[in-house]
Protein backbone atom coordinates (compact mmCIF):
# COMPACT_ATOMS: atom_id res chain seq x y z
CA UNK A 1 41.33 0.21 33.95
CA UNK A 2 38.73 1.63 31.62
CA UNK A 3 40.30 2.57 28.09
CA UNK A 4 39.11 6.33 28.31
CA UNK A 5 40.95 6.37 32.24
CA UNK A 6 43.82 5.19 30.55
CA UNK A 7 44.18 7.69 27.81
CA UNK A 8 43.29 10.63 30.34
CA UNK A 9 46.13 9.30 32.77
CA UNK A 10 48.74 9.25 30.11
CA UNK A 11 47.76 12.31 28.72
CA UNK A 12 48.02 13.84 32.09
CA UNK A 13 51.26 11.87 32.95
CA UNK A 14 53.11 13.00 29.89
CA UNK A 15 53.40 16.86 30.58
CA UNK A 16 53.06 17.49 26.82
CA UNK A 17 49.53 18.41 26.14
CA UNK A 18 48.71 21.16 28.42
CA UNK A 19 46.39 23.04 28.64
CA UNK A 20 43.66 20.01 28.21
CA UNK A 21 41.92 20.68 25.02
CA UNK A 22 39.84 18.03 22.83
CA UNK A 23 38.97 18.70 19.67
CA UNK A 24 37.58 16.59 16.70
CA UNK A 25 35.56 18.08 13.37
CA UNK A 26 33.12 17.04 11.02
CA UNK A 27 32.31 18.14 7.14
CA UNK A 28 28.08 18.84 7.08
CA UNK A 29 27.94 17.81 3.42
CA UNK A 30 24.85 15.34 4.12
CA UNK A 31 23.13 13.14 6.27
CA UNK A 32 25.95 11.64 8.33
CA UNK A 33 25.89 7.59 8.81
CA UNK A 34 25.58 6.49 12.59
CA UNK A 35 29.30 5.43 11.92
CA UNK A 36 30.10 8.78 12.00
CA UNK A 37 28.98 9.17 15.99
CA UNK A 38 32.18 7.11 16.87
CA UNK A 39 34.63 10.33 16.42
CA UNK A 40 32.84 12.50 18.77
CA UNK A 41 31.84 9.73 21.97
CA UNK A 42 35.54 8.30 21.89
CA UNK A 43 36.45 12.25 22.14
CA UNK A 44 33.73 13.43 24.38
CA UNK A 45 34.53 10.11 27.03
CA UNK A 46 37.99 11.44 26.68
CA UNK A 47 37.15 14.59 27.36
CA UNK A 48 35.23 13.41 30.86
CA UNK A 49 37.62 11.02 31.93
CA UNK A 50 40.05 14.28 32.04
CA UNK A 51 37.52 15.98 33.72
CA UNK A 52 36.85 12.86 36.04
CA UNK A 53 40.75 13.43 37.16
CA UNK A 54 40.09 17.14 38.29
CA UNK A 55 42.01 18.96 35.73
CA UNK A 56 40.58 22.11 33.55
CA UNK A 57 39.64 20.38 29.72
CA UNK A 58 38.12 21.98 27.15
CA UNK A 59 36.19 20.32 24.18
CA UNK A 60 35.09 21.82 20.78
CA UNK A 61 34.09 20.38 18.25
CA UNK A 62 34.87 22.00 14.85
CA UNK A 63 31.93 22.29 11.51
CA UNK A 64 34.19 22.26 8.48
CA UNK A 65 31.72 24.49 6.67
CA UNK A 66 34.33 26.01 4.64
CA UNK A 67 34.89 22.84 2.21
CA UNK A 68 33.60 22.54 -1.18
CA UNK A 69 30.31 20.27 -1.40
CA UNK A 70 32.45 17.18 -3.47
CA UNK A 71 30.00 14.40 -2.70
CA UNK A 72 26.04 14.11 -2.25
CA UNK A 73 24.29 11.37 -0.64
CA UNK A 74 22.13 9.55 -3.12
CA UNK A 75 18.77 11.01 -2.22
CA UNK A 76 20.39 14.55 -2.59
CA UNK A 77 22.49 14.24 -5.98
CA UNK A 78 19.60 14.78 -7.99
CA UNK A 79 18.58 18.52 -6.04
CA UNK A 80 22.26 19.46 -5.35
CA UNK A 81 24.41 18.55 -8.20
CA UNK A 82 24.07 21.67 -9.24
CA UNK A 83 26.02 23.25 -6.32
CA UNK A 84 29.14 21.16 -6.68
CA UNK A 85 32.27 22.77 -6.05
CA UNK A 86 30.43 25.65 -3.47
CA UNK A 87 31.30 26.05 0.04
CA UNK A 88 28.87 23.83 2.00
CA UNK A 89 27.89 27.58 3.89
CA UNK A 90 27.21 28.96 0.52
CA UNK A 91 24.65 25.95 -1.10
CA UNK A 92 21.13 26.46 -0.05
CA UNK A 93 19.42 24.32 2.56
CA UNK A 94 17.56 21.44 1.74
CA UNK A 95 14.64 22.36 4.11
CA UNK A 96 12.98 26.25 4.77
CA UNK A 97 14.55 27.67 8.18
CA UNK A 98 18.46 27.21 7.85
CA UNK A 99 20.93 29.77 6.46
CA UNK A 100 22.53 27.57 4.27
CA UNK A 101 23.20 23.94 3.15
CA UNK A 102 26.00 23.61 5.63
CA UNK A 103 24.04 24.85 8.65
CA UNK A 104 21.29 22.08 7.92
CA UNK A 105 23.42 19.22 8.08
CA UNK A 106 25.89 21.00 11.32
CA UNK A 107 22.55 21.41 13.23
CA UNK A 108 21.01 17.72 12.08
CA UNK A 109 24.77 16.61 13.68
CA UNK A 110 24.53 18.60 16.68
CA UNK A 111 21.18 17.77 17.87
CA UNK A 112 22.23 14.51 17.88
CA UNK A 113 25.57 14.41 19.47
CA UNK A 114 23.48 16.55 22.39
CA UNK A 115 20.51 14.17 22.59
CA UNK A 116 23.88 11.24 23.04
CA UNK A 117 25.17 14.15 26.06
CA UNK A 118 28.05 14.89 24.02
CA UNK A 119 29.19 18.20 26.00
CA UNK A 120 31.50 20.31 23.10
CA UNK A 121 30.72 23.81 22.19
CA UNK A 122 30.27 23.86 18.72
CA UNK A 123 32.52 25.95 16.41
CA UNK A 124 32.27 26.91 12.65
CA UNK A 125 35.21 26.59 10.60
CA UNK A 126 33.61 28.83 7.58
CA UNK A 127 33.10 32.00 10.61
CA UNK A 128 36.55 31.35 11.70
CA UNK A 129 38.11 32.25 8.33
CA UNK A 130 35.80 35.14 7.81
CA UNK A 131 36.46 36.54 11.53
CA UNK A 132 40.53 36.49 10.14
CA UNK A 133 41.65 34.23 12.94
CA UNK A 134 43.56 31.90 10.16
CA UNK A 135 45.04 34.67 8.39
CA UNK A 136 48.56 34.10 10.04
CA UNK A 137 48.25 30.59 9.33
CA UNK A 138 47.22 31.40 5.65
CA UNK A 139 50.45 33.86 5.80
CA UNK A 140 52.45 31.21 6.92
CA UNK A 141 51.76 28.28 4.48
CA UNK A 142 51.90 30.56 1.46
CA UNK A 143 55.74 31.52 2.40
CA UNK A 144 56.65 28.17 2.91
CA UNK A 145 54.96 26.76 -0.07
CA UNK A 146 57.87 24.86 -1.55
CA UNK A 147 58.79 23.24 2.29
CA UNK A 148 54.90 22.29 2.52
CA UNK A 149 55.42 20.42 -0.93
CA UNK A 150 58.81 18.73 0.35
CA UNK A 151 56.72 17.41 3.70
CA UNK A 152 54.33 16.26 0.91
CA UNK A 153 56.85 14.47 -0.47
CA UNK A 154 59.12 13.46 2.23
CA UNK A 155 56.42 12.02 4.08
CA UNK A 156 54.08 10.46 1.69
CA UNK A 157 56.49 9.10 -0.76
CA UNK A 158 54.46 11.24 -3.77
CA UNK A 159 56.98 12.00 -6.65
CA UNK A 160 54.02 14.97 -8.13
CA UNK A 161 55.25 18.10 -7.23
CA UNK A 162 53.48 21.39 -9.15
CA UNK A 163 55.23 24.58 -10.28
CA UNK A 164 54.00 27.26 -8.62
CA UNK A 165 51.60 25.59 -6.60
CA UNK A 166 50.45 27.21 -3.69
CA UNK A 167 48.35 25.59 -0.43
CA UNK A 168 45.14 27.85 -0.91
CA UNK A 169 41.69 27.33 -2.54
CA UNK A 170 39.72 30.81 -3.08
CA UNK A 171 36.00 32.03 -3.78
CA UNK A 172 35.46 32.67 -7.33
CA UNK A 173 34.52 36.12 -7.28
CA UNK A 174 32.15 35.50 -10.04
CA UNK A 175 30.72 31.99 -9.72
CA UNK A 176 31.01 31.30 -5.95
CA UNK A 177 32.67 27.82 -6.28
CA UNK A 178 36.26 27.02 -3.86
CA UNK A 179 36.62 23.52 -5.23
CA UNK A 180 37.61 24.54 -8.85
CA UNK A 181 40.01 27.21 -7.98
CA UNK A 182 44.00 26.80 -8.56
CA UNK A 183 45.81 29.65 -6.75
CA UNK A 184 49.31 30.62 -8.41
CA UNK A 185 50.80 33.40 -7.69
CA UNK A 186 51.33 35.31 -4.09
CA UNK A 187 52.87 38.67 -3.92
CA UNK A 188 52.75 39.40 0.17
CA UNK A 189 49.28 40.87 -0.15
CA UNK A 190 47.02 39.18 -3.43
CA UNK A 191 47.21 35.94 -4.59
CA UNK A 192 46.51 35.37 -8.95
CA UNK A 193 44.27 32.45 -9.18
CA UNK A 194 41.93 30.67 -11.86
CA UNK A 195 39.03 28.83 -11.90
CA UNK A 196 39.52 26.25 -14.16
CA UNK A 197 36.78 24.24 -15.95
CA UNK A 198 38.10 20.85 -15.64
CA UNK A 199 40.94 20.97 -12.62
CA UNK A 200 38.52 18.18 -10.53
CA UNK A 201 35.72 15.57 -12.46
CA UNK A 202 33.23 16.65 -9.56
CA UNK A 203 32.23 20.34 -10.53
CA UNK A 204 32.87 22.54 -13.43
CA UNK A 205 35.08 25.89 -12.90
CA UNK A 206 33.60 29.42 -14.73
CA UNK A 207 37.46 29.98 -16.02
CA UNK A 208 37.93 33.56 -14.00
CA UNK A 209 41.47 34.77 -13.61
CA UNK A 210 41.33 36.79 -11.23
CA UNK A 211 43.88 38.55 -8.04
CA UNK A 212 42.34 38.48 -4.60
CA UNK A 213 43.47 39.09 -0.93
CA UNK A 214 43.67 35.80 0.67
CA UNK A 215 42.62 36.83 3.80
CA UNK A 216 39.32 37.01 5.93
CA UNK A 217 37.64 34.34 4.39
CA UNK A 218 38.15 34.74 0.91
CA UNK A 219 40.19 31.68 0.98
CA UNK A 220 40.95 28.36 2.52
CA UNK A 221 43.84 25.96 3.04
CA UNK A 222 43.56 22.74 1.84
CA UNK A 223 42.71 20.12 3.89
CA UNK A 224 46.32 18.31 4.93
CA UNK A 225 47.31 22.19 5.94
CA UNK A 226 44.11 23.44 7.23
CA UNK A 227 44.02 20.21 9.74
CA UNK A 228 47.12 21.49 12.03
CA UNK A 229 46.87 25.01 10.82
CA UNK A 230 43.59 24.64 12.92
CA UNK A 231 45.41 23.57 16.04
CA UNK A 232 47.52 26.21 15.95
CA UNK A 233 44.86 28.29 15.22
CA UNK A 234 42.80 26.98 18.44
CA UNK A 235 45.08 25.82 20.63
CA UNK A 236 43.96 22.28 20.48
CA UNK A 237 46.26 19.43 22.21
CA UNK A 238 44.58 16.34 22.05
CA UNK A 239 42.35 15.00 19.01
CA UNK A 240 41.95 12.00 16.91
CA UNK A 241 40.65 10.88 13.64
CA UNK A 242 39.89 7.68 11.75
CA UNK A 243 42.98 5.19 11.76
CA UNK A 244 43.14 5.79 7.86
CA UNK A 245 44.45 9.28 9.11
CA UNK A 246 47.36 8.31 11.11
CA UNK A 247 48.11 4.99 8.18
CA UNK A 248 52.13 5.55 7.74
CA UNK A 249 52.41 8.30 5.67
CA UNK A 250 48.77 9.13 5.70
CA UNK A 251 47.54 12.51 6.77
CA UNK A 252 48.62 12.80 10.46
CA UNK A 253 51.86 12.05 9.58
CA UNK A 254 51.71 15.39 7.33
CA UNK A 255 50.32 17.33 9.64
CA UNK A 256 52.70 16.39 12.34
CA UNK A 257 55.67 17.23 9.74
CA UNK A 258 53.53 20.45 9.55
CA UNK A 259 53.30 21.22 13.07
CA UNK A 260 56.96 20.86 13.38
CA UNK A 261 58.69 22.40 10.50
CA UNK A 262 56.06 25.17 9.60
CA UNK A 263 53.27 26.09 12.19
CA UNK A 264 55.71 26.06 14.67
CA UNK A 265 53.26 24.23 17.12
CA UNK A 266 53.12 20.96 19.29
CA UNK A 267 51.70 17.79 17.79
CA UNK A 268 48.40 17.31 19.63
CA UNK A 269 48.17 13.89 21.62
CA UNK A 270 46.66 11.08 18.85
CA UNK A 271 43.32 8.69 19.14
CA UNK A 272 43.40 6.89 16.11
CA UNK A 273 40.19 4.76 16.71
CA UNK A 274 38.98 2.12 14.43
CA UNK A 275 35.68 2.00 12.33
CA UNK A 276 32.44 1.32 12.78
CA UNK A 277 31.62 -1.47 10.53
CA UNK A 278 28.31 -2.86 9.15
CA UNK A 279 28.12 -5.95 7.82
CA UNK A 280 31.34 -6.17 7.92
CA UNK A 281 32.17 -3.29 5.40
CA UNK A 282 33.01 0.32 6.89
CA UNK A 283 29.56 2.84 6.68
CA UNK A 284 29.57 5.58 4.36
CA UNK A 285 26.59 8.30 3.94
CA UNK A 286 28.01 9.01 -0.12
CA UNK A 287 27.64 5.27 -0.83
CA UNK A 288 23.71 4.91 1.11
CA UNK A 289 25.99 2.39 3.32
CA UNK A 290 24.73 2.71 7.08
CA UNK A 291 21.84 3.67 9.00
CA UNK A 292 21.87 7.56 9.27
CA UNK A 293 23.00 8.86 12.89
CA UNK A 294 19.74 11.20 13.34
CA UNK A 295 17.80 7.71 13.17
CA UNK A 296 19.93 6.20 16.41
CA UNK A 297 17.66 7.50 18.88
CA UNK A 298 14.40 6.57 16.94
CA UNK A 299 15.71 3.05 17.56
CA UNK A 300 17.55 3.57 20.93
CA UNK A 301 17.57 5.15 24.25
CA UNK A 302 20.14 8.04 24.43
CA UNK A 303 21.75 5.72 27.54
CA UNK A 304 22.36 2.40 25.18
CA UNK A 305 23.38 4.65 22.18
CA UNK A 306 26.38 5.78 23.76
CA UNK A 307 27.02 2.55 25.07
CA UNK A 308 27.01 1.20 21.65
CA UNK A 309 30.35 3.39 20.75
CA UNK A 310 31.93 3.84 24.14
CA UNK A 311 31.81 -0.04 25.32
CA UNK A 312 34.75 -1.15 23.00
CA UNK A 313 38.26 0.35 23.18
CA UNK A 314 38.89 3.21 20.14
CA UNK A 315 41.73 1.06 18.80
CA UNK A 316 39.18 -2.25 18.20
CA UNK A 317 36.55 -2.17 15.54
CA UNK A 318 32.60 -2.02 16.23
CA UNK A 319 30.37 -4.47 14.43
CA UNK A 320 26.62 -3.29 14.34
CA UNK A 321 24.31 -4.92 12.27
CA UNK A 322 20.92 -4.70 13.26
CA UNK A 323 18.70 -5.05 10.36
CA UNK A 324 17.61 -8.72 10.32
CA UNK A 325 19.83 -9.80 13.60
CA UNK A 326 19.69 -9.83 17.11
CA UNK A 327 22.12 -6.89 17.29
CA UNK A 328 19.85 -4.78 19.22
CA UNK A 329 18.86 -7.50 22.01
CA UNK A 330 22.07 -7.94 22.19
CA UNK A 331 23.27 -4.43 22.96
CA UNK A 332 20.45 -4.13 25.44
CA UNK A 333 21.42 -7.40 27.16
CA UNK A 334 25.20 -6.52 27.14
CA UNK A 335 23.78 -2.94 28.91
CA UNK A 336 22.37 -4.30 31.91
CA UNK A 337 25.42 -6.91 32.55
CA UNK A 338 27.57 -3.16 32.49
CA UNK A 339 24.19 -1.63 34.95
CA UNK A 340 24.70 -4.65 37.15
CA UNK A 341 28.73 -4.61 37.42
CA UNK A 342 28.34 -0.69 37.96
CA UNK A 343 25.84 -1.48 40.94
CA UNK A 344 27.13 -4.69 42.70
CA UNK A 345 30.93 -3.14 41.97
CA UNK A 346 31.95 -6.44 39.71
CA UNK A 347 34.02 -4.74 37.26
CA UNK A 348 35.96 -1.64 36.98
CA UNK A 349 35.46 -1.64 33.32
CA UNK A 350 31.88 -3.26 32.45
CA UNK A 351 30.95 -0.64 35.78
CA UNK A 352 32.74 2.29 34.16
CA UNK A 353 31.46 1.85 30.73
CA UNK A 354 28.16 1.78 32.10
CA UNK A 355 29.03 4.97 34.30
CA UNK A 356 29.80 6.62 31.12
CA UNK A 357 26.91 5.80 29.66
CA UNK A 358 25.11 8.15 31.58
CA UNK A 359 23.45 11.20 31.21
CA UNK A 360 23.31 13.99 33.78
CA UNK A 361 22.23 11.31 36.36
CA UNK A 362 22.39 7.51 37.04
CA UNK A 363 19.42 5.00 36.09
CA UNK A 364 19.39 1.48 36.86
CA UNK A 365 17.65 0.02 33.52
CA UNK A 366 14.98 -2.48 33.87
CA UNK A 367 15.61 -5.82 34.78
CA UNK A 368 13.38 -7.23 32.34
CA UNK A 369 15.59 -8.74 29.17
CA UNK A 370 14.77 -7.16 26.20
CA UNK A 371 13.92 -10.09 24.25
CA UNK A 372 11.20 -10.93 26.53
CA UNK A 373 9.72 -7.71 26.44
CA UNK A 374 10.22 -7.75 22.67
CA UNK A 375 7.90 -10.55 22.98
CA UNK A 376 5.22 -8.69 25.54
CA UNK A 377 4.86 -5.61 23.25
CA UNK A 378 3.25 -8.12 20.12
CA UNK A 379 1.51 -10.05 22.95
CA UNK A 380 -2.24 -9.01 23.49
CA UNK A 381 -3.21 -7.41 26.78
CA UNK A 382 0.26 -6.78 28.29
CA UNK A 383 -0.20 -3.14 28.52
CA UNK A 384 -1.19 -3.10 31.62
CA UNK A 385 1.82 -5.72 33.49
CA UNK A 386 4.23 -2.93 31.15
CA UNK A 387 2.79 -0.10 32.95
CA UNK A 388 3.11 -2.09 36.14
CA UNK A 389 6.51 -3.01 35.67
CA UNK A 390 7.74 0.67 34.45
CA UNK A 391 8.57 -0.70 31.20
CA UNK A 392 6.85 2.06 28.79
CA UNK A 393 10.25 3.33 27.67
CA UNK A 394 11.67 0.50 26.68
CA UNK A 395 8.74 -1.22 25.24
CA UNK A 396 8.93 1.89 22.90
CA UNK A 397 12.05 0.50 21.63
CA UNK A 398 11.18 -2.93 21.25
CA UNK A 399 7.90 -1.99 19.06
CA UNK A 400 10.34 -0.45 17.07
CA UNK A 401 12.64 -3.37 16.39
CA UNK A 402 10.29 -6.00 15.97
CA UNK A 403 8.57 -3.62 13.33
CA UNK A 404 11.94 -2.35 11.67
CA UNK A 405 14.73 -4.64 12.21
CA UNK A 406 13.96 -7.86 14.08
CA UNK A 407 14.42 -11.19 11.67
CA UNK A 408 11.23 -12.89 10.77
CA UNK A 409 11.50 -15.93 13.12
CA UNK A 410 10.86 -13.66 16.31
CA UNK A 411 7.89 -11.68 14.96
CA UNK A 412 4.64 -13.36 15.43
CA UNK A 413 1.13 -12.80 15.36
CA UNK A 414 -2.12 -14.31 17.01
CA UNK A 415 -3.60 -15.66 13.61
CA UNK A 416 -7.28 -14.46 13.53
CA UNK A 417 -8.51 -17.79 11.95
CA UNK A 418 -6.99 -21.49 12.81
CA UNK A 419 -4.47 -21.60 10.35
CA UNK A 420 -4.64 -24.91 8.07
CA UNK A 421 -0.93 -26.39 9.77
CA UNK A 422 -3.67 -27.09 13.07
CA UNK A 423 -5.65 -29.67 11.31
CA UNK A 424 -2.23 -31.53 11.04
CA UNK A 425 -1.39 -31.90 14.95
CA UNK A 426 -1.37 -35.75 16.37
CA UNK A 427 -3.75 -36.86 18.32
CA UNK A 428 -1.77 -36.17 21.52
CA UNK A 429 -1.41 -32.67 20.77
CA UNK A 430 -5.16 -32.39 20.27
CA UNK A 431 -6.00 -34.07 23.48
CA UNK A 432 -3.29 -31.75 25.47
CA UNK A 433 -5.37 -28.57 23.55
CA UNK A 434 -8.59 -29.79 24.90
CA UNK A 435 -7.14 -30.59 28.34
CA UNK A 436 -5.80 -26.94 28.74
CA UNK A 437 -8.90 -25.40 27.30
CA UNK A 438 -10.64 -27.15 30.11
CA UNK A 439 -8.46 -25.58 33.03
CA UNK A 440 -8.52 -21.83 31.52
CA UNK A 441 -10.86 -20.72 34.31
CA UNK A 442 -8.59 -21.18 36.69
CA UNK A 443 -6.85 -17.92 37.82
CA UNK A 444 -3.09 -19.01 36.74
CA UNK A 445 0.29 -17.32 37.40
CA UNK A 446 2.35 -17.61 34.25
CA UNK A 447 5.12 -20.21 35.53
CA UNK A 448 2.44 -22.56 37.08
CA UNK A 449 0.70 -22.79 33.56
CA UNK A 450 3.72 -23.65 32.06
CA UNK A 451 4.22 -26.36 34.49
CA UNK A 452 1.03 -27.85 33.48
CA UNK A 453 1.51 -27.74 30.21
CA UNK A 454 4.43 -29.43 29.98
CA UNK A 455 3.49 -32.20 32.85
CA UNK A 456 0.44 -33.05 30.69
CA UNK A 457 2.28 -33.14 27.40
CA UNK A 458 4.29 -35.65 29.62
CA UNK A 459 1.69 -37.85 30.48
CA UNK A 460 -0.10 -37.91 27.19
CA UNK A 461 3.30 -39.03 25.86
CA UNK A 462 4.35 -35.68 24.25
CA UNK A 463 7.96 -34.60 24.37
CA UNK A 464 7.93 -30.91 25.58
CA UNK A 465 8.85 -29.71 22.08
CA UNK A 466 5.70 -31.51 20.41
CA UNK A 467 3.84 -30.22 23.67
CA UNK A 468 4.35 -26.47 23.32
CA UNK A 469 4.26 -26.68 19.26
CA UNK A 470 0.42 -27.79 19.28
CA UNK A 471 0.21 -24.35 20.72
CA UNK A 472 2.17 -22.08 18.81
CA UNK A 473 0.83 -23.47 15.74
CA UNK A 474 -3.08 -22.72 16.75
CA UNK A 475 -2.16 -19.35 17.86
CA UNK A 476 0.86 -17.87 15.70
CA UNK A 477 0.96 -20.51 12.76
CA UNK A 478 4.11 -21.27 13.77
CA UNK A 479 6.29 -24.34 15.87
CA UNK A 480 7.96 -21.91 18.19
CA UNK A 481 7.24 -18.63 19.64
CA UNK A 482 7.65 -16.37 23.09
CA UNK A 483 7.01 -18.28 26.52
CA UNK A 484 3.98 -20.02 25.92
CA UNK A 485 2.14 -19.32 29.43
CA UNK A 486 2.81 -15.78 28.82
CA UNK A 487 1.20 -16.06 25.53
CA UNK A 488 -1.76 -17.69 26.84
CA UNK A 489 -2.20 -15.57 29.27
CA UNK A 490 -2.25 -12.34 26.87
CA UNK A 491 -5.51 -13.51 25.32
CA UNK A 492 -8.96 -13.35 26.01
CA UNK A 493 -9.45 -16.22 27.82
CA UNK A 494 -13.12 -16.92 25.42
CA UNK A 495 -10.67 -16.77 22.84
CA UNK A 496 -8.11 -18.67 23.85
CA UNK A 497 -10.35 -21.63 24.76
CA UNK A 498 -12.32 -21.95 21.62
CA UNK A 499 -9.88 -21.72 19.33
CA UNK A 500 -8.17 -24.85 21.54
CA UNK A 501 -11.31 -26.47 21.57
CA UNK A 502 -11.75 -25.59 17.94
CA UNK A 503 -8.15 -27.16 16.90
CA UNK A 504 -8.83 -30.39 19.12
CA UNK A 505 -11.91 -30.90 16.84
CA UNK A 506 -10.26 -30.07 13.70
């Protein structure tokens, strides 16, 4: 059984989580990494695999716009230093025709995650606050202050416990920043709070003391608390995060103490999925590591993208290097063994994965691999067969990663002059180049010409290897390229037999 079937029918079979709602969030502090697409698929496959089972589910998927910006991508530190320690909803956007900092990056997310057919309705933390819908919550954790920092304790193992600490971050009333705020004093209506000048090493606090009702936006719980004060808050039942959340001690494990002994509220059914790794090392948009998720469908079709993060169960990581590698083939190749198992009913999982994969409707995928056609789109005169073949859409792709990510050995290039290496060849090879040159006129089919080739090279005394390297070298100025015939057979055939004739001479 598919891993996402399996989930749904233990979440079903369990009783617990009732009614069906998904939820997962995101922080729009930046350009996220494609790593960061893994959270919502393994939720929104979830999410249909309920569905699939004919109960009622509901998925949202939550903008944290409320945190403090504590972290820039490198090409933004320069611009945006400046608005360390603000609300990501109250820093300006880094482009003309978005509200604020925070709405750029939630709608650079969003238009992704619907291009992938992620189905969530998008929520905003930030408008949540201000609408008052936390304000019991914020109630809540502020009378049980001292029981928040034993779960702290009990649960973590962390011996630093603060006098008077309370779990709320305010609005600086006169310098706009949340992240440089300590709150330390509630009275039932106000909280006292200052905002200090050194309290993190990330911004710099104004040093207002100030009193200020807690409520309706002006403040926000900190992120252990706000995490299953937002359950409560929603109603959600099932959601996941990174495994680094739900590491003993870690984060879940707070928030479940939370649930329990404060909010009063069931703990929501846990997907702890694994990483995304590149190169071996986990992505992250703060560090430059990773490509950047708005760039996945530049390089792939909506259909192979989710794929890419839905193929492998949550709990096992996903390597994906494709700068330089044959990552991308790869995926394609692995795409249409899943298209085929869907079609020919081979496997329930390879099927369902592929069944998944889709958006609104079904396609079969070409049957062309995507190497060869890799291959075709640097190929002259293969437009047409392309168009024939109904391979425009992919062929898109496959200009793209022999131009942005394909290693050197499988880009080549019909060299516009006989490249030096020619003059070089054996006499064999230069006798099998004049004997093809001769037989160009003939109308050939592709696997007949690469018959001859080869049967020639034979009886000149060739091996096929020395045969089909005379080739490549005249042509790409290399010993090994695509399928010869269907090189040949690109060019001009004036072309193709003079430079031949021109090598055999050389």
């Amino acid at each position: 059984m598919f891993w996402a079937d399996k989930v749904a029918a233990e979440i079903i079979a369990s009783g617990k989580y009732k009614p069906f709602w998904v939820d997962d969030m995101f922080t729009p502090s930046g350009y996220p990494h494609v790593g960061s697409l893994r959270g919502p698929l393994v939720h929104d496959i979830v999410y249909k695999a309920l569905r699939d089972k004919r109960v009622d589910a509901k998925w949202t998927y939550v903008m944290n716009d409320f945190d403090p910006i504590d972290g820039l991508p490198p090409e933004l530190e320069e611009r945006f230093k400046q608005y360390y320690g603000l609300p990501v909803r109250s820093a300006p956007s880094p482009e003309e025709g978005y509200g604020s900092f925070g709405e750029y990056f939630a709608k650079d997310i969003q238009k992704v995650l619907k291009e992938l057919g992620v189905e969530a309705e998008y929520l905003s933390s930030w408008d949540m606050y201000h609408e008052g819908k936390f304000n019991e919550v914020i109630r809540i954790a502020l009378d049980n202050s001292e029981k928040i920092q034993d779960i702290y304790e009990k649960v973590s193992g962390s011996k630093k416990r603060e006098k008077g600490w309370l779990p709320l971050q305010v609005i600086c009333e006169n310098c706009g920043k949340l992240g440089t705020t300590r709150v330390h004093d509630w009275d039932g209506k106000t909280v006292a709070y200052v905002c200090e000048p050194d309290m993190v090493r990330w911004a710099k606090g104004c040093g207002t003391s100030a009193r200020i009702s807690p409520f309706d936006g002006n403040g926000k719980l900190p992120w252990k608390v706000d995490w299953p004060a937002h359950w409560k808050v929603m109603g959600v039942t099932i959601e996941g995060a990174g495994k680094d959340h739900s590491s003993a001690g870690g984060s879940r494990d707070i928030a479940k103490a939370l649930c329990s002994e404060v909010f009063d509220y069931p703990n929501p059914y846990n997907l702890p999925y694994e990483f995304m790794l590149i190169g071996g090392k986990k992505m992250s948009s703060s560090k430059g590591l990773g490509l950047k998720a708005r760039d996945l469908t530049d390089f792939l079709p909506v259909e192979v993208g989710r794929f890419l993060f839905i193929k492998t169960d949550y709990r096992k990581q996903v390597e994906f290097e494709p700068i330089g590698t044959n990552a991308i083939p790869v995926l394609f190749d692995e795409y249409q063994k899943a298209a085929e198992a869907y079609f020919d009913k081979k496997s329930d999982d390879l099927g369902r994965a592929f069944e998944f994969s889709q958006i609104k409707e079904v396609k079969k995928p070409p049957s062309v691999r995507f190497s060869v056609l890799a291959q075709w789109v640097q190929m002259p005169s293969m437009d047409q067969e392309i168009k024939e073949k109904g391979l425009e859409d992919w062929a898109k792709y496959a200009k793209v990663w022999v131009e942005r990510f394909a290693p050197e050995n499988d880009k080549f290039m019909i060299q516009e002059k006989l490249p030096e290496e020619a003059k070089k060849l054996s006499d064999k090879q230069k006798n099998l180049l004049s004997e093809i040159s001769k037989l160009l006129d003939k109308k050939w089919k592709a696997e007949d010409l690469q018959t001859e080739v080869y049967s020639l090279g034979k009886e000149l005394g060739l091996t096929s290897t020395e045969a089909f390297e005379a080739f490549y070298i005249v042509l790409i100025g290399k010993n090994h390229g695509p399928k010869l015939a269907w090189l040949i057979l690109s060019l001009d055939k004036d072309f193709a037999k003079k430079r031949f004739e021109e090598a055999a001479k050389s």
